[in-house]
C-alpha atoms as a PDB file:
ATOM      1  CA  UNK A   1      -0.903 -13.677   8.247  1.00  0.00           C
ATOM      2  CA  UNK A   2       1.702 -12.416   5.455  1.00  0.00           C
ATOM      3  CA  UNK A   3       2.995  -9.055   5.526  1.00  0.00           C
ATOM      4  CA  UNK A   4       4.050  -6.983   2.741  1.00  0.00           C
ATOM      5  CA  UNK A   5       5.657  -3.192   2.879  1.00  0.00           C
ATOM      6  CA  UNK A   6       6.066  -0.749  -0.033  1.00  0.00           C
ATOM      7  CA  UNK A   7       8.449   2.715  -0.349  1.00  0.00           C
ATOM      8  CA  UNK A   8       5.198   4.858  -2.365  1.00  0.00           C
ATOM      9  CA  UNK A   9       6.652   8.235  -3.525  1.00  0.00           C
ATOM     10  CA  UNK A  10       3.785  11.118  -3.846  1.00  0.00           C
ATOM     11  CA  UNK A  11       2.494  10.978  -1.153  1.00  0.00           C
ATOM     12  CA  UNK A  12       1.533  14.116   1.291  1.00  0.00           C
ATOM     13  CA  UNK A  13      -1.529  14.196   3.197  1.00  0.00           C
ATOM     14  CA  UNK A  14      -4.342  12.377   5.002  1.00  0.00           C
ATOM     15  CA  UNK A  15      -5.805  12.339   1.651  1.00  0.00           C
ATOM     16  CA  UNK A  16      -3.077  10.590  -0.123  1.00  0.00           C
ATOM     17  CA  UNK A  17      -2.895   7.454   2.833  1.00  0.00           C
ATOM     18  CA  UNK A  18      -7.371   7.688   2.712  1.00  0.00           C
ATOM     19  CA  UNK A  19      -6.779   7.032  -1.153  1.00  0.00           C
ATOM     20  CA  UNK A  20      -4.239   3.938  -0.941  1.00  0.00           C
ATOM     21  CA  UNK A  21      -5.947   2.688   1.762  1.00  0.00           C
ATOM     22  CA  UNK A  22      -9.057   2.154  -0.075  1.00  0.00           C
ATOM     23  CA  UNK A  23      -7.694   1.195  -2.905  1.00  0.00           C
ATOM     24  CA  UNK A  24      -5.277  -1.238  -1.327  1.00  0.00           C
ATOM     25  CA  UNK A  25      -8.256  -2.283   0.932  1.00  0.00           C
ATOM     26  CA  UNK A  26     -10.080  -3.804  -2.116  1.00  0.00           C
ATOM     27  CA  UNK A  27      -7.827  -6.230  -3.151  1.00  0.00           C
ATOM     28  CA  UNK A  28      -8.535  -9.684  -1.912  1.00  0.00           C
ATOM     29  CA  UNK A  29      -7.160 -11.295   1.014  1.00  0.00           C
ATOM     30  CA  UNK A  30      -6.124  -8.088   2.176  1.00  0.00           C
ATOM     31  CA  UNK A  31      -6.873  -7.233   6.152  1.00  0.00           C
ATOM     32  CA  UNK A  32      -5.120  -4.404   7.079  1.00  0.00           C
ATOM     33  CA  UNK A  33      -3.180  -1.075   5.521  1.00  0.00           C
ATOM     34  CA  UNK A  34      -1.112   0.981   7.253  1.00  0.00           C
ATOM     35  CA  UNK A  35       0.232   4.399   5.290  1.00  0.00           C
ATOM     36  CA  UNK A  36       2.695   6.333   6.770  1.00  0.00           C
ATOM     37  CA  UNK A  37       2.689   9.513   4.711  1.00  0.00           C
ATOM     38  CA  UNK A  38       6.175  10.880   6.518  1.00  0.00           C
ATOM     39  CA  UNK A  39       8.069   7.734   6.140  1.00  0.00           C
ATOM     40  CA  UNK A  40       6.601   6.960   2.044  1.00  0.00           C
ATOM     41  CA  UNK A  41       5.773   3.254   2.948  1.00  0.00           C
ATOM     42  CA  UNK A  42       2.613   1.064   3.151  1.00  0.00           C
ATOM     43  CA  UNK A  43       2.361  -1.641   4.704  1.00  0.00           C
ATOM     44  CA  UNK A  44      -0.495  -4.559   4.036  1.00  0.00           C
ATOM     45  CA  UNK A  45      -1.612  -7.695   6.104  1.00  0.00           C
ATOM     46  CA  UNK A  46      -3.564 -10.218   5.216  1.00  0.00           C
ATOM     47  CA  UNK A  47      -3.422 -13.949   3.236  1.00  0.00           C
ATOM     48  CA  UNK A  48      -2.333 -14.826   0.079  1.00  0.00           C
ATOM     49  CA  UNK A  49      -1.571 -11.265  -0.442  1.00  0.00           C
ATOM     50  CA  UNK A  50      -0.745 -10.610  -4.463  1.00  0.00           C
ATOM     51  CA  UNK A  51       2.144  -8.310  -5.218  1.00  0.00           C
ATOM     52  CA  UNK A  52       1.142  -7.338  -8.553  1.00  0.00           C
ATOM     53  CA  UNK A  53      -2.217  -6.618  -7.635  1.00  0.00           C
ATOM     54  CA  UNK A  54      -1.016  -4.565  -4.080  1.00  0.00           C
ATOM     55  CA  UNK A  55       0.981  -2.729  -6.049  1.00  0.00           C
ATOM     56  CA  UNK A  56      -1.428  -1.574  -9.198  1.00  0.00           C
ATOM     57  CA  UNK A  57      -4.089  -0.565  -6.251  1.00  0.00           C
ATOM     58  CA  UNK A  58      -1.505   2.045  -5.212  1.00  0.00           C
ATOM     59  CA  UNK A  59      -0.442   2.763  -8.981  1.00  0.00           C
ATOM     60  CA  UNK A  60      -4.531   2.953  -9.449  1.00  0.00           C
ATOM     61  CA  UNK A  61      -4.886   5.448  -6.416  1.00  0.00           C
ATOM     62  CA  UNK A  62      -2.093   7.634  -8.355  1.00  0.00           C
ATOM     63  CA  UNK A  63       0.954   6.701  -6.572  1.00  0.00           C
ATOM     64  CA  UNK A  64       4.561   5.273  -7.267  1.00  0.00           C
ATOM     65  CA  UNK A  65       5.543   1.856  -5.921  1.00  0.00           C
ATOM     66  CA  UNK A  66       9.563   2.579  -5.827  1.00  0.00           C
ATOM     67  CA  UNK A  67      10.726  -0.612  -3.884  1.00  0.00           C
ATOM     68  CA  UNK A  68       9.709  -3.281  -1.691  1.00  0.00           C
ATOM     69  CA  UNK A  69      10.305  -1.788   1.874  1.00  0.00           C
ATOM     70  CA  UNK A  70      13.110  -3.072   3.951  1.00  0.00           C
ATOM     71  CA  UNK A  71      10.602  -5.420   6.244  1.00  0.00           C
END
């Protein structure tokens, strides 16, 4: 399974992770999200995961992509 982790700025709630989470959730081969609103990172499991795509869910849920997280 592939692993990717993001640095999202914007974020502040239970709403904000709910939101990137279900955005993120649709993309395909994704499996898993994890949002940590305190730390500004996402992390994503799954196969053949798509950078571009990962990264316009969170851009489509209204959220910056900054970096690639340190992994």
């Amino acid at each position: 399974m592939a692993q990717k982790q993001y640095r999202v700025t914007g974020m502040s709630c239970e709403h904000c992770a709910a939101s990137i989470t279900e955005e993120v959730s649709q993309v395909p081969g994704v499996t898993d999200v994890d949002v940590d609103v305190t730390a500004g990172s996402v992390s994503v499991g799954g196969t053949e995961l798509d950078d571009a795509r990962l990264r316009a869910a969170i851009v489509e849920a209204g959220y910056e992509v900054t970096e690639p997280a340190a992994a």
